[in-house]
N, C-alpha and C. Protein backbone atom coordinates (compact mmCIF):
# COMPACT_ATOMS: atom_id res chain seq x y z
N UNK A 1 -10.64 5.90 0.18
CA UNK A 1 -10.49 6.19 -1.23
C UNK A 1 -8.99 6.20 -1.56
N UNK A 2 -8.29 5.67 -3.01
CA UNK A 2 -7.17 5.30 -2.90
C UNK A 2 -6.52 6.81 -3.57
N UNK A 3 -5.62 6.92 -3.32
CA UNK A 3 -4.74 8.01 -4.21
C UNK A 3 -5.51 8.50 -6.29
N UNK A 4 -5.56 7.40 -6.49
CA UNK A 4 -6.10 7.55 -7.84
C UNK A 4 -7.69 7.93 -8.05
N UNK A 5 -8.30 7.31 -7.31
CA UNK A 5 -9.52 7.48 -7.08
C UNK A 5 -9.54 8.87 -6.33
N UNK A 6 -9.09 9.43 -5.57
CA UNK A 6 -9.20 10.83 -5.00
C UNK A 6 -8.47 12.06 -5.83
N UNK A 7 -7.66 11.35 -7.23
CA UNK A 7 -7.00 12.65 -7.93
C UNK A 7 -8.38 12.28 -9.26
N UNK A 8 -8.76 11.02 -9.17
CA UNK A 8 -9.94 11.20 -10.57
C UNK A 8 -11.55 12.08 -9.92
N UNK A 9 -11.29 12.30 -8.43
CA UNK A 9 -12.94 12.62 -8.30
C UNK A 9 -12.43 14.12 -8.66
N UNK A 10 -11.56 14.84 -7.82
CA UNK A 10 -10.60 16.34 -7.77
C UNK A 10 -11.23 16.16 -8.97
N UNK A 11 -10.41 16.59 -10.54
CA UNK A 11 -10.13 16.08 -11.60
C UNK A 11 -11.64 16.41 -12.02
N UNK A 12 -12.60 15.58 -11.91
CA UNK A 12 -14.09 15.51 -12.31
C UNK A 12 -14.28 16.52 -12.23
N UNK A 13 -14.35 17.41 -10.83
CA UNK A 13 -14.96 18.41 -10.09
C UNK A 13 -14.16 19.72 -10.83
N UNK A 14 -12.69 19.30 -11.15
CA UNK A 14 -11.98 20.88 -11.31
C UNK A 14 -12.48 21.11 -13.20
N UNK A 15 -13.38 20.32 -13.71
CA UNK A 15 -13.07 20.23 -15.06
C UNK A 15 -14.30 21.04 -15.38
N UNK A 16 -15.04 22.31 -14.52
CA UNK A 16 -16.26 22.59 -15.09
C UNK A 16 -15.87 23.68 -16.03
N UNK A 17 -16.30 24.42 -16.84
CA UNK A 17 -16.32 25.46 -18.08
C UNK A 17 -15.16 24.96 -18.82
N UNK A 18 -14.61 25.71 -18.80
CA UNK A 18 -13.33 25.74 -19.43
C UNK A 18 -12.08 25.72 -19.05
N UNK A 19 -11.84 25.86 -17.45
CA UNK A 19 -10.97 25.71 -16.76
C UNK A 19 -9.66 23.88 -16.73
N UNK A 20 -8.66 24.44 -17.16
CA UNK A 20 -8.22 22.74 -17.34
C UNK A 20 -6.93 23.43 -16.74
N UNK A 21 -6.15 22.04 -16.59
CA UNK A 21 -4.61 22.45 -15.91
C UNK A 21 -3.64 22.42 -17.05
N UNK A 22 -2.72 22.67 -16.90
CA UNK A 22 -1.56 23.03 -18.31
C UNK A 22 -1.64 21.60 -18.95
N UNK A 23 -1.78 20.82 -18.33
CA UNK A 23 -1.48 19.48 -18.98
C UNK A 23 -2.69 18.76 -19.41
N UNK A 24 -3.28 19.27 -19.22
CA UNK A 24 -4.75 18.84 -20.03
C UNK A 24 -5.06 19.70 -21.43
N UNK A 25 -4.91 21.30 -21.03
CA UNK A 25 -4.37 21.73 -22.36
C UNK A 25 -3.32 21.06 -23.43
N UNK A 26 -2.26 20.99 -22.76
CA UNK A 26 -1.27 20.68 -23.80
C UNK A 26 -1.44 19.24 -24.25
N UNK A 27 -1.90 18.32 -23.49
CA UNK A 27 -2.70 17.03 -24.23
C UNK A 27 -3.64 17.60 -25.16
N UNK A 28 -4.72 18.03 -25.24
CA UNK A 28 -5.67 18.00 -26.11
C UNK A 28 -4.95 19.01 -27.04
N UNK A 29 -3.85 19.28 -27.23
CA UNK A 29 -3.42 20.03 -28.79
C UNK A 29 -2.50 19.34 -29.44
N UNK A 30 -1.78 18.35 -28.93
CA UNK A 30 -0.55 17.04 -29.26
C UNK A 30 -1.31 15.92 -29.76
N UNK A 31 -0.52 15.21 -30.96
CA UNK A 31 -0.51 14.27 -31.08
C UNK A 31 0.37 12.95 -30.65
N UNK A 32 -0.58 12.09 -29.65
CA UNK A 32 0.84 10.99 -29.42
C UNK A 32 0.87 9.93 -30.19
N UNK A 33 2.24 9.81 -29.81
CA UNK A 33 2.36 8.77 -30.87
C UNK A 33 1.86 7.07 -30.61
N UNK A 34 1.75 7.09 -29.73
CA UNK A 34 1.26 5.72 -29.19
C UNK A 34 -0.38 5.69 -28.91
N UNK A 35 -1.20 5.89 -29.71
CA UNK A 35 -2.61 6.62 -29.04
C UNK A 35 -3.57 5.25 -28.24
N UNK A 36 -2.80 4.12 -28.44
CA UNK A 36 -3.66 2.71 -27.93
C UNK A 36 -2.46 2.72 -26.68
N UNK A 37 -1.64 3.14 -26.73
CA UNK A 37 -0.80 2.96 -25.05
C UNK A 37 -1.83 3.28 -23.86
N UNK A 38 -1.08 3.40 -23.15
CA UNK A 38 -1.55 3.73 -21.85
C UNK A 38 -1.94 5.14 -21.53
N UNK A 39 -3.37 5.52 -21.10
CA UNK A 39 -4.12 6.33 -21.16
C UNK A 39 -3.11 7.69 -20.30
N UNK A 40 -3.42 8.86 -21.36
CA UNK A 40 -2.48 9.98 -20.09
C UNK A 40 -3.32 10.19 -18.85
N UNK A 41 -4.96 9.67 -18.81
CA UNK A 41 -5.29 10.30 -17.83
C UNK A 41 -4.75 9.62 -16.61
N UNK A 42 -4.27 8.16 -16.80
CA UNK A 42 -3.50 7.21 -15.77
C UNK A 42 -2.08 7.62 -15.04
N UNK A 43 -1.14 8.50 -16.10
CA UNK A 43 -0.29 9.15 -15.96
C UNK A 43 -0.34 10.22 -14.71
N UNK A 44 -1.44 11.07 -15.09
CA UNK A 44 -1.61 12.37 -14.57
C UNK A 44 -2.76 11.98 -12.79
N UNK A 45 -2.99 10.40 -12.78
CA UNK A 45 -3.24 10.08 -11.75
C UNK A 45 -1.96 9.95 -10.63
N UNK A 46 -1.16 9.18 -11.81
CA UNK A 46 0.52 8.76 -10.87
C UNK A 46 0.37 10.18 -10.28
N UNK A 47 0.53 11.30 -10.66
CA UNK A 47 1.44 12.40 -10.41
C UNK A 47 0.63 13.05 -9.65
N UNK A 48 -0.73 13.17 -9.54
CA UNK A 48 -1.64 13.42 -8.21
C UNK A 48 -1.10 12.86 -7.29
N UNK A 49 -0.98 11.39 -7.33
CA UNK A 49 -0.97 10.81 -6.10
C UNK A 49 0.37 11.03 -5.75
N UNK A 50 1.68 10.76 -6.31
CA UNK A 50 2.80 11.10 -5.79
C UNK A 50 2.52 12.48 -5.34
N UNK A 51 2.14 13.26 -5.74
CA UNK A 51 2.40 14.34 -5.34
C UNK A 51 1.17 14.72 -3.46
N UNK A 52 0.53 14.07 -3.73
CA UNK A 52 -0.43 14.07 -2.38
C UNK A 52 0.13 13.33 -1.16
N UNK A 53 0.51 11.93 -1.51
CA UNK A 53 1.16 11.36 -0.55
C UNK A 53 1.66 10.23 -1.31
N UNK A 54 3.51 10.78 -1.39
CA UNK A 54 4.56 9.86 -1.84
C UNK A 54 4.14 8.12 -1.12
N UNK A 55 4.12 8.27 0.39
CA UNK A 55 4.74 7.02 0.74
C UNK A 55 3.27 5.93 0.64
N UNK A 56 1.82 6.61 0.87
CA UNK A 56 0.96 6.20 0.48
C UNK A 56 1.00 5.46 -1.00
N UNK A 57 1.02 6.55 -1.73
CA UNK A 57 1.21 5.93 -3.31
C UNK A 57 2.22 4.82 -3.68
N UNK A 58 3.35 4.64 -3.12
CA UNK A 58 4.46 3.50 -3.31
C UNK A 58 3.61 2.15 -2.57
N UNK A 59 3.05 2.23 -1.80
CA UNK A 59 2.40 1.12 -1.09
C UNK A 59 1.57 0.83 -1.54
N UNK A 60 0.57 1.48 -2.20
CA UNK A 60 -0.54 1.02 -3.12
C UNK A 60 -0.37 0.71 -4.47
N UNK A 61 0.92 0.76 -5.29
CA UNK A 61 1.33 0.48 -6.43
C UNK A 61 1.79 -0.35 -6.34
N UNK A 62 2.64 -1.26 -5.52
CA UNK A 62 3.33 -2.34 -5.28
C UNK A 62 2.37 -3.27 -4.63
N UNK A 63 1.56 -2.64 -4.16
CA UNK A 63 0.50 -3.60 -3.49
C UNK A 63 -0.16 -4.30 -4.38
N UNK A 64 -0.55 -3.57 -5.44
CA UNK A 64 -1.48 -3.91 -6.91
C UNK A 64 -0.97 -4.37 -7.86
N UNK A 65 -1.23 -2.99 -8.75
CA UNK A 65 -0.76 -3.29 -10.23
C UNK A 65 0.62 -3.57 -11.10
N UNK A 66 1.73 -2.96 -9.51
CA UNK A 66 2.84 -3.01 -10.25
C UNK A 66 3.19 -4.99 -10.54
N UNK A 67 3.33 -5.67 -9.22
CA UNK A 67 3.21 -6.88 -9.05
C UNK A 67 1.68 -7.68 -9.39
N UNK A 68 1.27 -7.28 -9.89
CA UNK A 68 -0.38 -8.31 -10.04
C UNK A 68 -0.78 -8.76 -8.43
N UNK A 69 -0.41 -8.39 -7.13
CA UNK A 69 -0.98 -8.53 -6.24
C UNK A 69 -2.50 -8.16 -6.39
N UNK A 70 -2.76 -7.20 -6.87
CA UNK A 70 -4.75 -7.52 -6.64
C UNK A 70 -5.51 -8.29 -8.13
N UNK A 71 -4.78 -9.00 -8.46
CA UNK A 71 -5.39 -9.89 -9.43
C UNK A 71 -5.63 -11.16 -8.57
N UNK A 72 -6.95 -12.15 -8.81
CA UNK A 72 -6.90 -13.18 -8.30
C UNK A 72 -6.23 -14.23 -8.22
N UNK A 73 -5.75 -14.94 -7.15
CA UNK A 73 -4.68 -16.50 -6.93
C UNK A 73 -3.11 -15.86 -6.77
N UNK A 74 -2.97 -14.58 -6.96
CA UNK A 74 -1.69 -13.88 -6.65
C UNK A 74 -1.50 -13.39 -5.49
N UNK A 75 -0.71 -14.16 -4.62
CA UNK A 75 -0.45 -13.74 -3.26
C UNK A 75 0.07 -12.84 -3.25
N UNK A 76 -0.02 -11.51 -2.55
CA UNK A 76 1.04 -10.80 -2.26
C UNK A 76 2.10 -10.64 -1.36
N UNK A 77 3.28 -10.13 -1.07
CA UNK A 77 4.47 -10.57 -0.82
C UNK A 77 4.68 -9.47 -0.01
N UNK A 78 4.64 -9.16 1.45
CA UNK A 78 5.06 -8.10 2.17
C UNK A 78 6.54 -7.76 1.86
N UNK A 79 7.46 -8.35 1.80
CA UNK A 79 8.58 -7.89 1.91
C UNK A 79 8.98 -7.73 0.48
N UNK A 80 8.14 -8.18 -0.50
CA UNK A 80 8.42 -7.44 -2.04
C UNK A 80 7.93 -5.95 -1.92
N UNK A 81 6.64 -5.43 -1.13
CA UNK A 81 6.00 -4.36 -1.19
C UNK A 81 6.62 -3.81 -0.65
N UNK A 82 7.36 -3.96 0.64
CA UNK A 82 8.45 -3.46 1.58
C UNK A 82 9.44 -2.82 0.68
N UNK A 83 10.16 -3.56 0.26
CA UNK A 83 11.18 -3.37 -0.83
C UNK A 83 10.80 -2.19 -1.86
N UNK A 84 9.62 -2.49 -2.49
CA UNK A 84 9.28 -1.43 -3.63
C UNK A 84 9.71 -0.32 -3.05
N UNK A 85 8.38 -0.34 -1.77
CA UNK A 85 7.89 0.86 -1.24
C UNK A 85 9.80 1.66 -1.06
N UNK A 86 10.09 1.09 -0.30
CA UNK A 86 11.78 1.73 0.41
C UNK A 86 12.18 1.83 -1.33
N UNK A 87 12.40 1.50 -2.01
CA UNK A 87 13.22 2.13 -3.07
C UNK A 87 12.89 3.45 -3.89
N UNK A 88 10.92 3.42 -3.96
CA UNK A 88 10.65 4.77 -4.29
C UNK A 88 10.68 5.95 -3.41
N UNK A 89 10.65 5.33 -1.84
CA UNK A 89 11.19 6.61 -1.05
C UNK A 89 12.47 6.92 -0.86
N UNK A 90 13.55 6.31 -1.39
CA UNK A 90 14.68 7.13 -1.50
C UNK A 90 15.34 7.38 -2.39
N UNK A 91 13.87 7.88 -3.50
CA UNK A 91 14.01 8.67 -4.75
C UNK A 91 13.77 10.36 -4.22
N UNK A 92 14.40 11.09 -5.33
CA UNK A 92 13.65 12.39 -5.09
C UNK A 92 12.16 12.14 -5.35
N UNK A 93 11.46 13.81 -4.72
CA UNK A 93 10.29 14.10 -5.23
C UNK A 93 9.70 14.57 -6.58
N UNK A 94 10.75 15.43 -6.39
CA UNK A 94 10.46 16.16 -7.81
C UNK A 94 11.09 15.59 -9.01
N UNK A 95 12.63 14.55 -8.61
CA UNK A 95 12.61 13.78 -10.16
C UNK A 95 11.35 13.18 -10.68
N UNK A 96 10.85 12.05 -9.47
CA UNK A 96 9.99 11.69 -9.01
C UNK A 96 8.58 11.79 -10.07
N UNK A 97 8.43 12.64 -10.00
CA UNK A 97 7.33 13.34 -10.27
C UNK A 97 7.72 13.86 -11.78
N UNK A 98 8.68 14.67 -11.85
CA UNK A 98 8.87 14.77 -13.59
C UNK A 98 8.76 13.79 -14.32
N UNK A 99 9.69 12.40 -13.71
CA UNK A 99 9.64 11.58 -14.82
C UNK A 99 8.37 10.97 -15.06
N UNK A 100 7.43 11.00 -14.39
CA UNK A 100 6.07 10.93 -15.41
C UNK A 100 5.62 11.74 -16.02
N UNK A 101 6.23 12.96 -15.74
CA UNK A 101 5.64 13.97 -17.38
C UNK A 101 6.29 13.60 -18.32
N UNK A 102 7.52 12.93 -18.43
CA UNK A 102 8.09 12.55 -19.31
C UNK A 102 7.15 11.11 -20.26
N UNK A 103 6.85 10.67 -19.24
CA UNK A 103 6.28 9.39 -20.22
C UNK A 103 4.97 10.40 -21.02
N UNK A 104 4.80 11.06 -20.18
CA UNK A 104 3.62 12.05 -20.97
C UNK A 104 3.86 12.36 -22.32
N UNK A 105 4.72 13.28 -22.14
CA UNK A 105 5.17 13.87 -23.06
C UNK A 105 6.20 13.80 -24.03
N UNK A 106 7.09 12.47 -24.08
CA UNK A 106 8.37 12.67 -24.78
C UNK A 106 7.84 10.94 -26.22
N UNK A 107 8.36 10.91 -26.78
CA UNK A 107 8.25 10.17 -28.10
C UNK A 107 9.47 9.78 -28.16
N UNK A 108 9.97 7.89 -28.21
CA UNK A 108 11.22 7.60 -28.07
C UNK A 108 11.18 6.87 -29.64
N UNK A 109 9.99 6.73 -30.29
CA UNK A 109 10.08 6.46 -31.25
C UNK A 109 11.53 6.13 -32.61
N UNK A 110 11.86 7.19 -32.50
CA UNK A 110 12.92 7.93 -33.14
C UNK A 110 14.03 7.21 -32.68
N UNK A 111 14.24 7.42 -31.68
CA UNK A 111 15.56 6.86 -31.08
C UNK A 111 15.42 5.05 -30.97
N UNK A 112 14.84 4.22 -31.14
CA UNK A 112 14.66 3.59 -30.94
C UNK A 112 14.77 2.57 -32.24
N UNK A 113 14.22 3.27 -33.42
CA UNK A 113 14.44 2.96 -34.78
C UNK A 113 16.51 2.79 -35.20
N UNK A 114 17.15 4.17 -34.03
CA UNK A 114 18.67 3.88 -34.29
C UNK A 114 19.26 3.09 -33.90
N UNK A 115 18.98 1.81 -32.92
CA UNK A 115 19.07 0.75 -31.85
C UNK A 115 19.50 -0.53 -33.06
N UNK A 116 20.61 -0.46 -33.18
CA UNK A 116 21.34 -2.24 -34.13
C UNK A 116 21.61 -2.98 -33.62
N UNK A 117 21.87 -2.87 -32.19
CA UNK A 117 22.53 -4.05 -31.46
C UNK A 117 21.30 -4.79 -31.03
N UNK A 118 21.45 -6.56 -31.48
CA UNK A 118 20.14 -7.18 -30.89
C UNK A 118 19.68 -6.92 -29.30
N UNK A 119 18.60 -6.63 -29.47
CA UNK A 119 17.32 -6.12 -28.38
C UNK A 119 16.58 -7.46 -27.98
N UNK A 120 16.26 -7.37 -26.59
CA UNK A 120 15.74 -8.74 -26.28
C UNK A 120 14.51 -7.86 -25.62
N UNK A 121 13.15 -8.06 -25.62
CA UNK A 121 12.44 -6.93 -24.92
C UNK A 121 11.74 -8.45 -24.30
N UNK A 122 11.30 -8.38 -23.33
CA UNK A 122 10.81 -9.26 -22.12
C UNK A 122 9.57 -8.40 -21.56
N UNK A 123 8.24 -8.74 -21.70
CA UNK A 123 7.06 -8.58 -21.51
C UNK A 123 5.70 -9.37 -21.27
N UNK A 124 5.12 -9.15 -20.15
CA UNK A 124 4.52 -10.16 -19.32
C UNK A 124 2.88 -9.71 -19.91
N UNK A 125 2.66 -10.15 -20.29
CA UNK A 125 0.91 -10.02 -21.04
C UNK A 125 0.24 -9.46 -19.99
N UNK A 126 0.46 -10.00 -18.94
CA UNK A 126 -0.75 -9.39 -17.56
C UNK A 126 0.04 -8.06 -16.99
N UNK A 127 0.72 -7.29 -17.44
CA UNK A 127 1.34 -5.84 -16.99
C UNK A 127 0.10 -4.96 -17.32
N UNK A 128 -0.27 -4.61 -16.02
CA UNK A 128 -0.87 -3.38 -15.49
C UNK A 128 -0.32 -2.04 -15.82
N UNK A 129 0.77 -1.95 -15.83
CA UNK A 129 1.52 -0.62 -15.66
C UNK A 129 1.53 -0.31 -16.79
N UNK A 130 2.20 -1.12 -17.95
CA UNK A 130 2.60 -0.96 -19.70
C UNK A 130 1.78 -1.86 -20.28
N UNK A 131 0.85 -2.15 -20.52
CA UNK A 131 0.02 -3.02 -21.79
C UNK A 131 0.63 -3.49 -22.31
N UNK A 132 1.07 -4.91 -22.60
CA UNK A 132 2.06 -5.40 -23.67
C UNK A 132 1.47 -5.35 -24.91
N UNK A 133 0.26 -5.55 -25.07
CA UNK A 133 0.31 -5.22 -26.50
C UNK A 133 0.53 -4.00 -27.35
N UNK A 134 0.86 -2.67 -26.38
CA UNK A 134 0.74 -1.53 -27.01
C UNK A 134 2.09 -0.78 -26.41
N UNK A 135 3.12 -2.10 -25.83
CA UNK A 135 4.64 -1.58 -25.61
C UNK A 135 6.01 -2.60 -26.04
N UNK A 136 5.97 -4.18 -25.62
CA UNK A 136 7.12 -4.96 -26.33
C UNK A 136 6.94 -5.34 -27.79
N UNK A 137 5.65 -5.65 -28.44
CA UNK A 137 5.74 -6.02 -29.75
C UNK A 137 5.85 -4.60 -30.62
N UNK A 138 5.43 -3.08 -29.86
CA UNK A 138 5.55 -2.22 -31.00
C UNK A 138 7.20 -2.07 -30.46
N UNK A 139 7.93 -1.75 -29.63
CA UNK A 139 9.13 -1.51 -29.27
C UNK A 139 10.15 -2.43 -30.46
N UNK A 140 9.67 -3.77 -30.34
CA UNK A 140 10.23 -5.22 -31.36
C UNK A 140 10.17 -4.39 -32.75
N UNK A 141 9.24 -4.40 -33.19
CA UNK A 141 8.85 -3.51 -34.58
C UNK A 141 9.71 -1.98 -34.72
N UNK A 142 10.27 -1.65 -34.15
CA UNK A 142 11.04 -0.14 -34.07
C UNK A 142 12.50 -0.06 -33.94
N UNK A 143 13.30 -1.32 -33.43
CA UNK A 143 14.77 -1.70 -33.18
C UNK A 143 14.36 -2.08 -34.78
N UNK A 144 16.13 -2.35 -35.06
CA UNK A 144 16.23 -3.01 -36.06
C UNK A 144 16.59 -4.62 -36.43
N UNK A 145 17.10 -4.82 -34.59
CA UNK A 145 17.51 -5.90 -34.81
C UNK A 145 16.77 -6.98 -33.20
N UNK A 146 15.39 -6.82 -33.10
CA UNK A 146 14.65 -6.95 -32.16
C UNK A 146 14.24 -8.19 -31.63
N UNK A 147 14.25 -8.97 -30.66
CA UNK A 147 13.32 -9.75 -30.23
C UNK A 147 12.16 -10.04 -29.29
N UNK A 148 11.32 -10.37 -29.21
CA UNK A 148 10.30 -10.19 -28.31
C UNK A 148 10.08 -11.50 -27.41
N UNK A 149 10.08 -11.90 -26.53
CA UNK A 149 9.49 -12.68 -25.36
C UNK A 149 8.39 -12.56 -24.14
N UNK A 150 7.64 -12.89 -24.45
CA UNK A 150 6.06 -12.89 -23.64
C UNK A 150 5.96 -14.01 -22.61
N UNK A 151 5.49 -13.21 -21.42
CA UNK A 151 5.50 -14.52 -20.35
C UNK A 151 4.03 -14.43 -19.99
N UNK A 152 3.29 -15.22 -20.39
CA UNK A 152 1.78 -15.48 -19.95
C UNK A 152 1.36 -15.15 -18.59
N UNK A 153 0.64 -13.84 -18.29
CA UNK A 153 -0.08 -12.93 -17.06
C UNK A 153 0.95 -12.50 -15.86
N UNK A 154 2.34 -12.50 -16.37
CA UNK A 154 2.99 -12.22 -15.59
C UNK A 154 2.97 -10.66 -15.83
N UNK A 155 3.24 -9.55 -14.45
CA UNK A 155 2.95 -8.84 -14.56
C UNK A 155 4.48 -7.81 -14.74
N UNK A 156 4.19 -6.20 -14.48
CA UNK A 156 5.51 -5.29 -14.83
C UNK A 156 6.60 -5.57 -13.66
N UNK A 157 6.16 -6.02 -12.42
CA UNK A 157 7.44 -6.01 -11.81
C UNK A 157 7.89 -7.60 -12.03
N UNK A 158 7.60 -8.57 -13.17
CA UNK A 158 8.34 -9.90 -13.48
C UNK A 158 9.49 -10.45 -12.80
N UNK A 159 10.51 -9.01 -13.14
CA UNK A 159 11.54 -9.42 -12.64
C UNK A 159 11.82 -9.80 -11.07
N UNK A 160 11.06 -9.09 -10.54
CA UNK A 160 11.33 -9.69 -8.73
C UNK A 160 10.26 -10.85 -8.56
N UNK A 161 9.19 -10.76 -9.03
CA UNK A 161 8.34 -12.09 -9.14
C UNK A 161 8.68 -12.90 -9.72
N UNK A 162 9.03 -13.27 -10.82
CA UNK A 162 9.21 -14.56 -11.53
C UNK A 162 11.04 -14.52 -12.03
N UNK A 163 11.41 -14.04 -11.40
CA UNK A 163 13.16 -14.16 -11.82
C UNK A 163 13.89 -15.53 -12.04
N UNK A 164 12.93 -16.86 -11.53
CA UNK A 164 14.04 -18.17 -11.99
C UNK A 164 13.44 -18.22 -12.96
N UNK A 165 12.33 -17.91 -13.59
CA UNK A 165 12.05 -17.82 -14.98
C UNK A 165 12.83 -17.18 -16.28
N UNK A 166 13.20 -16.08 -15.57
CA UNK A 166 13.72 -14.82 -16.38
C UNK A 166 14.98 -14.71 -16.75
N UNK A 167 15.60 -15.22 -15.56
CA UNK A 167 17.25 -15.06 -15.82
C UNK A 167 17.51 -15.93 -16.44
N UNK A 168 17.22 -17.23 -16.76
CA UNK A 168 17.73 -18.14 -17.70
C UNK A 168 17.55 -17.51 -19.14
N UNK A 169 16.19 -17.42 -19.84
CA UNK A 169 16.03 -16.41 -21.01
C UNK A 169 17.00 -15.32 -20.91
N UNK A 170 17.39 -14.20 -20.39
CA UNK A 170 18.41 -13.16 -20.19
C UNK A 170 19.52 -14.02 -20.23
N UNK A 171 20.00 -14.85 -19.49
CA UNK A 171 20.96 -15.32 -20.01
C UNK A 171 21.74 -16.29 -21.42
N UNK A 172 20.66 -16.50 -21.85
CA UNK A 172 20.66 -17.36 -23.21
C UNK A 172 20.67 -16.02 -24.09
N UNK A 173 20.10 -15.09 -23.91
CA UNK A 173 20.53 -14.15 -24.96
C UNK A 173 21.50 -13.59 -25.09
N UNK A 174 21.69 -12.97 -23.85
CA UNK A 174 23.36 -12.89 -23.73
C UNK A 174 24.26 -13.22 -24.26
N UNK A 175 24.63 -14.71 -23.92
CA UNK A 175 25.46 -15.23 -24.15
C UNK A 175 25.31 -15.73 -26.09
N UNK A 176 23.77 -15.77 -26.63
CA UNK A 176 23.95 -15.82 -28.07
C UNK A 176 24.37 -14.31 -28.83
């Protein structure tokens, strides 16, 4: 059973009467602002599993969804997973782990609307991790001076997968 699947059965089981964890409370009294984003209960899986077993969880995220490795005709890449894996273990734990309460909980909305300098947002339709439809075209819509680029089923880690793709676009903006 994978990390996510063993914090959603927990989770099932801990949810009888009325008993919930702080963050299930404080979800069901907030409004977010993104309510078609990405589900908090996906969030509050990350943070099970980091928190159960860090080096497990980096290997099974890079294995999958971060790279589209378990989508079909997508090979996966040991020494990309290698790589992931070693960069989230020599993160802290506990930043680690906050900064997904943060995606939980924080609204960049705001700040994002103050953004003048042209924005190039780069988003792969097949991202597992962020939904593009419900993160680069609303992000585009919130700068003031925004552009959007979509790369057909490419997934959130693009950039180490498809980079002779990428850097040319990054660089044409740049330089315009």
């Amino acid at each position: 059973m994978s990390p996510i699947e063993r914090h959603h059965s927990a989770r099932a089981q801990r949810l009888d009467g009325d008993r919930r964890t702080a963050a299930e409370a404080w979800a069901s009294s907030h409004w977010f602002a993104n309510p078609a984003g990405t589900p908090q209960a996906a969030f509050e899986g990350f943070q099970a599993a980091l928190a159960a077993n860090r080096s497990e969880f980096y290997r099974a995220v890079a294995s999958g969804p971060f790279y589209n490795f378990d989508q079909p005709g997508v090979e996966a890449s040991e020494p990309v997973i290698a790589n992931w894996w070693r960069q989230g273990m020599m993160g802290g734990a506990k930043g680690q782990y906050e900064c997904v309460s943060e995606f939980i909980r924080q609204d960049y909305s705001e700040d994002l609307k103050k953004i003048t300098v042209p924005v190039l947002a780069m988003n792969g339709d097949g991202d597992q991790v962020v939904p593009h439809d419900t993160s680069g075209p609303r992000a585009v819509e919130l700068v003031q001076n925004g552009t959007l680029k979509t790369y057909p089923g490419f997934p959130h880690g693009m950039l180490t997968t498809h980079a002779d793709m990428l850097n040319p676009d990054l660089l044409a903006f740049i330089r315009s």
